[in-house]
C-alpha atoms as a PDB file:
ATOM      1  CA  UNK A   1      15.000  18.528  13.571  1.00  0.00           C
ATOM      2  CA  UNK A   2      12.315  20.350  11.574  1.00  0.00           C
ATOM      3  CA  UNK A   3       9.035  18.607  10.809  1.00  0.00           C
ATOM      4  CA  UNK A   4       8.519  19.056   6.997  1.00  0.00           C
ATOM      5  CA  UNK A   5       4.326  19.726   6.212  1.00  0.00           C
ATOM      6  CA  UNK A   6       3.496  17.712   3.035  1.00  0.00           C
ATOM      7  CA  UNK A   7       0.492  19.432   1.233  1.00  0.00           C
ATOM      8  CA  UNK A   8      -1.466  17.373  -0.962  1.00  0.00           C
ATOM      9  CA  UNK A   9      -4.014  18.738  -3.279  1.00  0.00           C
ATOM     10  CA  UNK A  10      -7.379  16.781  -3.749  1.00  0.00           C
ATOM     11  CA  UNK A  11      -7.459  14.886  -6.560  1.00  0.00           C
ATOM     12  CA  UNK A  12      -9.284  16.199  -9.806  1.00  0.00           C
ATOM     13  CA  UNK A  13     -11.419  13.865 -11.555  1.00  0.00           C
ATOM     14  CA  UNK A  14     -12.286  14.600 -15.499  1.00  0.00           C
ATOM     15  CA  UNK A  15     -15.690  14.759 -14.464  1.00  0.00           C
ATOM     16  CA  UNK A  16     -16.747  16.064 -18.244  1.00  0.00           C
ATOM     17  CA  UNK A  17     -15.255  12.770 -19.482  1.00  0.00           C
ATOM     18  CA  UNK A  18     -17.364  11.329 -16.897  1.00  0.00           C
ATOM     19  CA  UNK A  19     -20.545  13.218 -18.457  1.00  0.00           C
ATOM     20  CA  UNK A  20     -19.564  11.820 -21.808  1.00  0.00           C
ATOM     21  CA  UNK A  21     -19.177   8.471 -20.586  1.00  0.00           C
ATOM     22  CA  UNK A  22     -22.851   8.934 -19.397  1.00  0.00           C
ATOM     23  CA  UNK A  23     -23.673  10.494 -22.562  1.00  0.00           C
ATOM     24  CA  UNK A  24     -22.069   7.728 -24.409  1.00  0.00           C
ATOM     25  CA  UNK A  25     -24.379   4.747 -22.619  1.00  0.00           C
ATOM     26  CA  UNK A  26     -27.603   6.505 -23.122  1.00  0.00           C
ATOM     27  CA  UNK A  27     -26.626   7.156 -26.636  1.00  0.00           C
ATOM     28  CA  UNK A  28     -26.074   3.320 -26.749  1.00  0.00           C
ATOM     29  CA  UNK A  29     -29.775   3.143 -25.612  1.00  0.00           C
ATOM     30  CA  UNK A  30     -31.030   5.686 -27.727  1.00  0.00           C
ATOM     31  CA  UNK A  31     -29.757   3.905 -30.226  1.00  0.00           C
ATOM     32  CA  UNK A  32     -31.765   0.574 -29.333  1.00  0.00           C
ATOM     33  CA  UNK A  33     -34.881   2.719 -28.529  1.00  0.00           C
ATOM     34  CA  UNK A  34     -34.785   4.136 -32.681  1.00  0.00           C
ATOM     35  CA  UNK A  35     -34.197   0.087 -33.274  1.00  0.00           C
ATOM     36  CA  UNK A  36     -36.986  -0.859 -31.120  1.00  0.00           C
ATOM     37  CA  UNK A  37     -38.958   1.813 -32.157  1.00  0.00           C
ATOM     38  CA  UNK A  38     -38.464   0.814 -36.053  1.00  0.00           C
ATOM     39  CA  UNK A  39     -39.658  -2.710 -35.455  1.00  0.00           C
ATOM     40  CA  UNK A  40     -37.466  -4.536 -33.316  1.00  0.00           C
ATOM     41  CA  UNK A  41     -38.860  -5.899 -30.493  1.00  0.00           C
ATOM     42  CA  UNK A  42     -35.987  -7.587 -29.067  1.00  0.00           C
ATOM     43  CA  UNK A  43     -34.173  -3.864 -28.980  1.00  0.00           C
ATOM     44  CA  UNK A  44     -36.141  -3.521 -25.650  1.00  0.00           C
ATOM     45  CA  UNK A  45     -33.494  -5.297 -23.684  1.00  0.00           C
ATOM     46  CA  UNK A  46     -30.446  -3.182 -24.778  1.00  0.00           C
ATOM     47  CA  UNK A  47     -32.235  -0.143 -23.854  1.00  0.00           C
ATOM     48  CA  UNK A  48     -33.082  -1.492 -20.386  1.00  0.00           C
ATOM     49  CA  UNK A  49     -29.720  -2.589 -19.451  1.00  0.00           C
ATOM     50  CA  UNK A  50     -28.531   0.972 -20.852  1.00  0.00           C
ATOM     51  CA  UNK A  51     -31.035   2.347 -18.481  1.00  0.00           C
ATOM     52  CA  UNK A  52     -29.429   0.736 -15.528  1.00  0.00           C
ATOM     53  CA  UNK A  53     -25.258   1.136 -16.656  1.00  0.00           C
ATOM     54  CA  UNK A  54     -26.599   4.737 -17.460  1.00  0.00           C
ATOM     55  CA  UNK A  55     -27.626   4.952 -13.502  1.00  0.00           C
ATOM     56  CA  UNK A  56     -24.513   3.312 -13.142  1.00  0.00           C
ATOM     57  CA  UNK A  57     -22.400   5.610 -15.082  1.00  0.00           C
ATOM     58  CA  UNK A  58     -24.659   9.005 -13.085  1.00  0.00           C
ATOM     59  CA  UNK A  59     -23.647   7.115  -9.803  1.00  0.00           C
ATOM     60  CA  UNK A  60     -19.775   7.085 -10.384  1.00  0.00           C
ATOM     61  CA  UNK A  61     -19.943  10.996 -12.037  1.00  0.00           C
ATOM     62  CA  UNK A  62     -21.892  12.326  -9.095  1.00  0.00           C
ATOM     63  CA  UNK A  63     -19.430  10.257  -6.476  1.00  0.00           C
ATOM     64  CA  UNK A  64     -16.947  11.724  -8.552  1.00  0.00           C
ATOM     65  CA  UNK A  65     -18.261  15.115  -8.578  1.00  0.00           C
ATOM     66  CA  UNK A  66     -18.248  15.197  -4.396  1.00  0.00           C
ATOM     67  CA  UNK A  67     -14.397  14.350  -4.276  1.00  0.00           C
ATOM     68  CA  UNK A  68     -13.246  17.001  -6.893  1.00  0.00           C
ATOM     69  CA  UNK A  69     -11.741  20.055  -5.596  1.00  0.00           C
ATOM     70  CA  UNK A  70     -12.155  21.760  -9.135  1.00  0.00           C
ATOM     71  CA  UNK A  71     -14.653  21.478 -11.924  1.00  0.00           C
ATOM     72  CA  UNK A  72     -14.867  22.564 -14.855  1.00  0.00           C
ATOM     73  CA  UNK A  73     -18.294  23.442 -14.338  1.00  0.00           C
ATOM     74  CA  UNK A  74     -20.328  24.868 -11.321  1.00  0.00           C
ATOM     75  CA  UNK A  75     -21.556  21.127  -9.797  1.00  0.00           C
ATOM     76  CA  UNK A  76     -24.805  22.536  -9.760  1.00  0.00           C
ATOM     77  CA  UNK A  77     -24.763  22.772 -14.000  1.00  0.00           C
ATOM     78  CA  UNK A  78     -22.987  19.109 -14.199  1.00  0.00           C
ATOM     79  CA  UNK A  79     -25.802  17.759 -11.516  1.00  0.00           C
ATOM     80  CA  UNK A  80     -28.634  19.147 -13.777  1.00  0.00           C
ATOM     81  CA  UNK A  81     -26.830  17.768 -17.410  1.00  0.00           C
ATOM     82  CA  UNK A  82     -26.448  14.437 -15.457  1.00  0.00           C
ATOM     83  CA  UNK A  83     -29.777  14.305 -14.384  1.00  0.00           C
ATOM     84  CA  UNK A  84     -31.660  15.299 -17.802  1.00  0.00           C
ATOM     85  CA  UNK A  85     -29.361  12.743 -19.688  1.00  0.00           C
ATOM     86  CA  UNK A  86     -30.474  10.068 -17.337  1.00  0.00           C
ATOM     87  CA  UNK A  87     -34.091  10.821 -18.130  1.00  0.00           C
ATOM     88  CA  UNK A  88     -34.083  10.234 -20.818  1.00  0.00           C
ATOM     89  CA  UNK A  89     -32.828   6.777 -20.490  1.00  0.00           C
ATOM     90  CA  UNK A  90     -36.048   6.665 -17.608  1.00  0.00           C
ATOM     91  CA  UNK A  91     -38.828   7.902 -20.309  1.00  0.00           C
ATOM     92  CA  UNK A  92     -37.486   5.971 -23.757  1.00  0.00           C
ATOM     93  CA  UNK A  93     -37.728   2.939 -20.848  1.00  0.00           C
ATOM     94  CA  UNK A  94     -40.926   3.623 -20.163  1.00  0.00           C
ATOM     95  CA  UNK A  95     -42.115   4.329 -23.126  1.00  0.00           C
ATOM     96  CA  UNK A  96     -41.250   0.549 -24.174  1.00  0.00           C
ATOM     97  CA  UNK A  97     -42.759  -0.632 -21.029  1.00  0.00           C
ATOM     98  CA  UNK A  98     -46.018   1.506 -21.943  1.00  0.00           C
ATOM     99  CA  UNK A  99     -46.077  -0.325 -24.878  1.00  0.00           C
ATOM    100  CA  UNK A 100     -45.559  -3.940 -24.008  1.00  0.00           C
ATOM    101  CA  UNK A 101     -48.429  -3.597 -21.478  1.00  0.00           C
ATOM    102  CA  UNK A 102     -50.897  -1.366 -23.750  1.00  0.00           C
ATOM    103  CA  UNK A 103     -50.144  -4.455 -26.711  1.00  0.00           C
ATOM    104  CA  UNK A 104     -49.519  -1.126 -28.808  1.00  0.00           C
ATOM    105  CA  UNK A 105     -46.354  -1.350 -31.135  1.00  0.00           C
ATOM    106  CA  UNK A 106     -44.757   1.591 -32.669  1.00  0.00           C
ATOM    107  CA  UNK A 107     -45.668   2.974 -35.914  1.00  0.00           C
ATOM    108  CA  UNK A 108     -43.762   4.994 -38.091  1.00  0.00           C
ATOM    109  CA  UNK A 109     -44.243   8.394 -35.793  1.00  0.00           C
ATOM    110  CA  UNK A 110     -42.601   6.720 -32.707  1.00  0.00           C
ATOM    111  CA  UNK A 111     -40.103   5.998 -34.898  1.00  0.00           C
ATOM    112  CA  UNK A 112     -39.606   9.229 -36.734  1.00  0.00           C
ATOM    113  CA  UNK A 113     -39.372  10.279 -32.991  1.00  0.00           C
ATOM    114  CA  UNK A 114     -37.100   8.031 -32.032  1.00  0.00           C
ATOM    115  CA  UNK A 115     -34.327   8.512 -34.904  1.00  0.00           C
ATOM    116  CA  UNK A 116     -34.891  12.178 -34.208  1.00  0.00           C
ATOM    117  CA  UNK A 117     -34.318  11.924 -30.430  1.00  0.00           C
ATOM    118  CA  UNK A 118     -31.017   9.847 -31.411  1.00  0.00           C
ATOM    119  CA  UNK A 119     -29.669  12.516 -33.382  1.00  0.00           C
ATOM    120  CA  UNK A 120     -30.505  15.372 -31.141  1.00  0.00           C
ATOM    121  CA  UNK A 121     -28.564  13.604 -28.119  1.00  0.00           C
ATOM    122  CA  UNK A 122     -25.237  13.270 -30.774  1.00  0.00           C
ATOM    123  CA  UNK A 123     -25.069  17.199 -30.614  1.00  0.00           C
ATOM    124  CA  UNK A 124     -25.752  17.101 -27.035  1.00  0.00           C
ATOM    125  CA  UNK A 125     -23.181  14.998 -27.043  1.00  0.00           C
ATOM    126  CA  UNK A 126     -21.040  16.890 -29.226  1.00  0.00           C
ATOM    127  CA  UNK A 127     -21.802  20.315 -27.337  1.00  0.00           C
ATOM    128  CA  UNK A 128     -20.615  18.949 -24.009  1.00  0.00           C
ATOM    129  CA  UNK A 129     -17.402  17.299 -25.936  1.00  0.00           C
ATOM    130  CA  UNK A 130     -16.950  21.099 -26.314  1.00  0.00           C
ATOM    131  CA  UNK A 131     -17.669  22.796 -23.407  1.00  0.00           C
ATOM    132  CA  UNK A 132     -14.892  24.477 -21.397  1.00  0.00           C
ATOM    133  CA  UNK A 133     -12.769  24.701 -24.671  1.00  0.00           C
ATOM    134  CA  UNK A 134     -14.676  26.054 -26.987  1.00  0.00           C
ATOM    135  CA  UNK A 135     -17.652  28.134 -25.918  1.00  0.00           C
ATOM    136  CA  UNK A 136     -19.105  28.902 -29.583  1.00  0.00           C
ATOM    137  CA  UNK A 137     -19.001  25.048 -30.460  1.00  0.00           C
ATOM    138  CA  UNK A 138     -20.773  24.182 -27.215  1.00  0.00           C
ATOM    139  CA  UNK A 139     -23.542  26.574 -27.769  1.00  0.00           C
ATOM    140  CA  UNK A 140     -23.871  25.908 -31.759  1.00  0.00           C
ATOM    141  CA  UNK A 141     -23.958  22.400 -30.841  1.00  0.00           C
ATOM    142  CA  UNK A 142     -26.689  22.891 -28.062  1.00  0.00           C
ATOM    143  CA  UNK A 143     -28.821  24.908 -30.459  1.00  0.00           C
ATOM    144  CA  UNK A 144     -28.944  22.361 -33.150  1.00  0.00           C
ATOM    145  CA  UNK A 145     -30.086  20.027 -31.078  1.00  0.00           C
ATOM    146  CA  UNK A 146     -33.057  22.024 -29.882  1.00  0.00           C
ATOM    147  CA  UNK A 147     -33.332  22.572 -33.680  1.00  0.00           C
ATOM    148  CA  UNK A 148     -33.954  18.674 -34.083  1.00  0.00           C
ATOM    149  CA  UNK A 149     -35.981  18.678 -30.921  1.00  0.00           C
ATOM    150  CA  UNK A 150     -38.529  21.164 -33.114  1.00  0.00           C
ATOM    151  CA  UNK A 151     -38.472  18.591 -35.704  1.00  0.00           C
ATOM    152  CA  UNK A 152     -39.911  15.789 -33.326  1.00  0.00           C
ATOM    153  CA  UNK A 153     -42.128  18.493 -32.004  1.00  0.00           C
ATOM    154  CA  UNK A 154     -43.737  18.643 -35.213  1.00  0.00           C
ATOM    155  CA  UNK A 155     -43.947  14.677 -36.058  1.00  0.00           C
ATOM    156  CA  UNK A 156     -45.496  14.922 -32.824  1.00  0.00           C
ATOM    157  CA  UNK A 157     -48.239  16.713 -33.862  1.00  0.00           C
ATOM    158  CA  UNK A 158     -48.953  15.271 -37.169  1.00  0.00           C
ATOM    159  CA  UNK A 159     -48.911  12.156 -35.477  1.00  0.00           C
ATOM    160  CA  UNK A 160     -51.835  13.649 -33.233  1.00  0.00           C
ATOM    161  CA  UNK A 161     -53.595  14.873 -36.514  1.00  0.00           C
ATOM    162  CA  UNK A 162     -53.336  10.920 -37.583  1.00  0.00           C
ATOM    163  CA  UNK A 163     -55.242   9.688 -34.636  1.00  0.00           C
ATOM    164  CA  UNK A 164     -58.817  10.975 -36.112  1.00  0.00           C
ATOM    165  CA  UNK A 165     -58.477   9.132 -37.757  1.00  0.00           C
ATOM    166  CA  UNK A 166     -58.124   5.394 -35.878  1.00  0.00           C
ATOM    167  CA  UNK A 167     -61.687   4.285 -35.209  1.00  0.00           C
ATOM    168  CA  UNK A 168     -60.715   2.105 -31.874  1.00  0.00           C
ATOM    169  CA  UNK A 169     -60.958   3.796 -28.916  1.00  0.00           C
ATOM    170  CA  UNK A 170     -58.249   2.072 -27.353  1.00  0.00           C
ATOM    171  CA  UNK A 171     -55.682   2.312 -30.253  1.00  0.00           C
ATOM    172  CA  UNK A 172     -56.542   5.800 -30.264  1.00  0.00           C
ATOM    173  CA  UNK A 173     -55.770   6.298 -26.790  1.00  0.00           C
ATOM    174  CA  UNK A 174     -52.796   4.094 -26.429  1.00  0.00           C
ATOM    175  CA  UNK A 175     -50.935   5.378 -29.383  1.00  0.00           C
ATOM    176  CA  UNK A 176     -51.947   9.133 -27.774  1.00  0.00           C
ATOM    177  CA  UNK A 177     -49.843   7.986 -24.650  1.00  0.00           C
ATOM    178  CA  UNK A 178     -46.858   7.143 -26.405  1.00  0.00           C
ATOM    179  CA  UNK A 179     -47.226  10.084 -28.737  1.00  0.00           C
ATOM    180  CA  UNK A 180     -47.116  11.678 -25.811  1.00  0.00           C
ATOM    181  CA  UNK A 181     -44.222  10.089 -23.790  1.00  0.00           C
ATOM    182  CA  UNK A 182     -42.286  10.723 -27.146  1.00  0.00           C
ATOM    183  CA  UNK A 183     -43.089  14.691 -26.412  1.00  0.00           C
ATOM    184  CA  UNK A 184     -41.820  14.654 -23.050  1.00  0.00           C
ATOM    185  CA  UNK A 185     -38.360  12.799 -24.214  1.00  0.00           C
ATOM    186  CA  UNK A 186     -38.056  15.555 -26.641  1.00  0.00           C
ATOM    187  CA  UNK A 187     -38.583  18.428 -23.726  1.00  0.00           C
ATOM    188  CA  UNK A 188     -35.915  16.733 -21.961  1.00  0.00           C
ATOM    189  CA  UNK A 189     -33.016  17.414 -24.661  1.00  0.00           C
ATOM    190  CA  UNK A 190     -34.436  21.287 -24.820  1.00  0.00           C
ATOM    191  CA  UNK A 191     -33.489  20.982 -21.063  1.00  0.00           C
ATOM    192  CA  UNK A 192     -30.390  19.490 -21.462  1.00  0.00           C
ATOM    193  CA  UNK A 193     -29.352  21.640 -24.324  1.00  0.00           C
ATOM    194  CA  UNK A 194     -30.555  24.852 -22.679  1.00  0.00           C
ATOM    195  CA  UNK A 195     -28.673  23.793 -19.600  1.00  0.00           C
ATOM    196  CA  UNK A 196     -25.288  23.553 -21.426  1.00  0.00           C
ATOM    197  CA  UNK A 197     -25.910  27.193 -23.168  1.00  0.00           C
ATOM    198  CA  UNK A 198     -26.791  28.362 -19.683  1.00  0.00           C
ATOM    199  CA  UNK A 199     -22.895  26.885 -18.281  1.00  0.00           C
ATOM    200  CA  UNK A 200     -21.462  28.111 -21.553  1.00  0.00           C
ATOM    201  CA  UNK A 201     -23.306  31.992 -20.406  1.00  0.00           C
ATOM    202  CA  UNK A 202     -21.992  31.494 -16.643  1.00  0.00           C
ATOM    203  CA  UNK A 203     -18.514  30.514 -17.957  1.00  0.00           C
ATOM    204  CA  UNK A 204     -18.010  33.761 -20.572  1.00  0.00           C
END
């Protein structure tokens, strides 16, 4: 009697619907962080436990990303999306933290920052939605979000300009810091983004 082989292919997890499930929490904390950031104090705690279902949500996309036989993407481009889109879960977290222990609450920069850094990571969102299925979409997306990114970049700077004029030292300083922070949240979608034109480029 002849011994039949069974071949079984590895299974292949939608590991871009487990980006955008990633993409979805933080945007849940985002979302918090432009509350918070508007004058909410009790939106700190949303964006927290975002923080940690976002490392949650990283974890499970990453385990998933070992097992699959086929992506969509080269790991190595979903690894670097996942990564930015946690951070900035880590900095808007931080950023409250800063905050709290400075006894500095935002002012209307941080949250000009905040509700721009909100809508940036909805075409982030939006360009990953797209990517393996519609190349031009993906990369229009991307590149409006760096667009918004410019926008912060400039709020940013006024906000700078606005600080000559605070006469304490420690405001001055304190509100510089989160200024700041907000900058480097705002680098991290320009990462992101340029990572998901540089898949879209590998991809074509």
């Amino acid at each position: 009697m002849t011994r039949r082989r069974r071949w079984f292919l590895p299974e292949t997890p939608d590991v871009l619907g487990l980006l955008r499930r990633q993409v979805a929490v933080t945007l849940e904390g985002l979302g918090a962080f432009r509350a918070w950031a508007a004058g909410d104090p009790a939106a700190a705690e949303p964006v927290r436990d975002a923080e940690h279902r976002g490392d949650a949500a990283k974890r499970e996309l990453l385990t998933a990303l070992r097992a699959a036989f086929v992506t969509p993407l080269e790991p190595e481009d979903v690894f670097a999306l996942s990564r930015g889109i946690d951070r900035l879960l880590n900095h808007a977290r931080e950023l409250i933290d800063e905050s709290e222990a400075m006894a500095c609450p935002p002012d209307e920069r941080i949250a000009e920052m905040a509700s721009l850094l909100a809508d940036a990571l909805q075409r982030i969102d939006a360009a990953i939605a797209a990517l393996g299925s519609d190349a031009d979409a993906a990369t229009e997306a991307a590149d409006g979000a760096i667009t918004v990114e410019r926008r912060l970049e400039h709020a940013y700077y006024a906000g700078m300009a606005d600080l000559l004029r605070i006469e304490d030292r420690n405001e001055r300083i304190a509100r510089r810091e989160l200024y700041r922070r907000c900058s480097r949240l705002g680098e991290t979608v320009v990462d992101v983004a340029e990572r998901v034109v540089y898949a879209v480029m590998k991809e074509s």
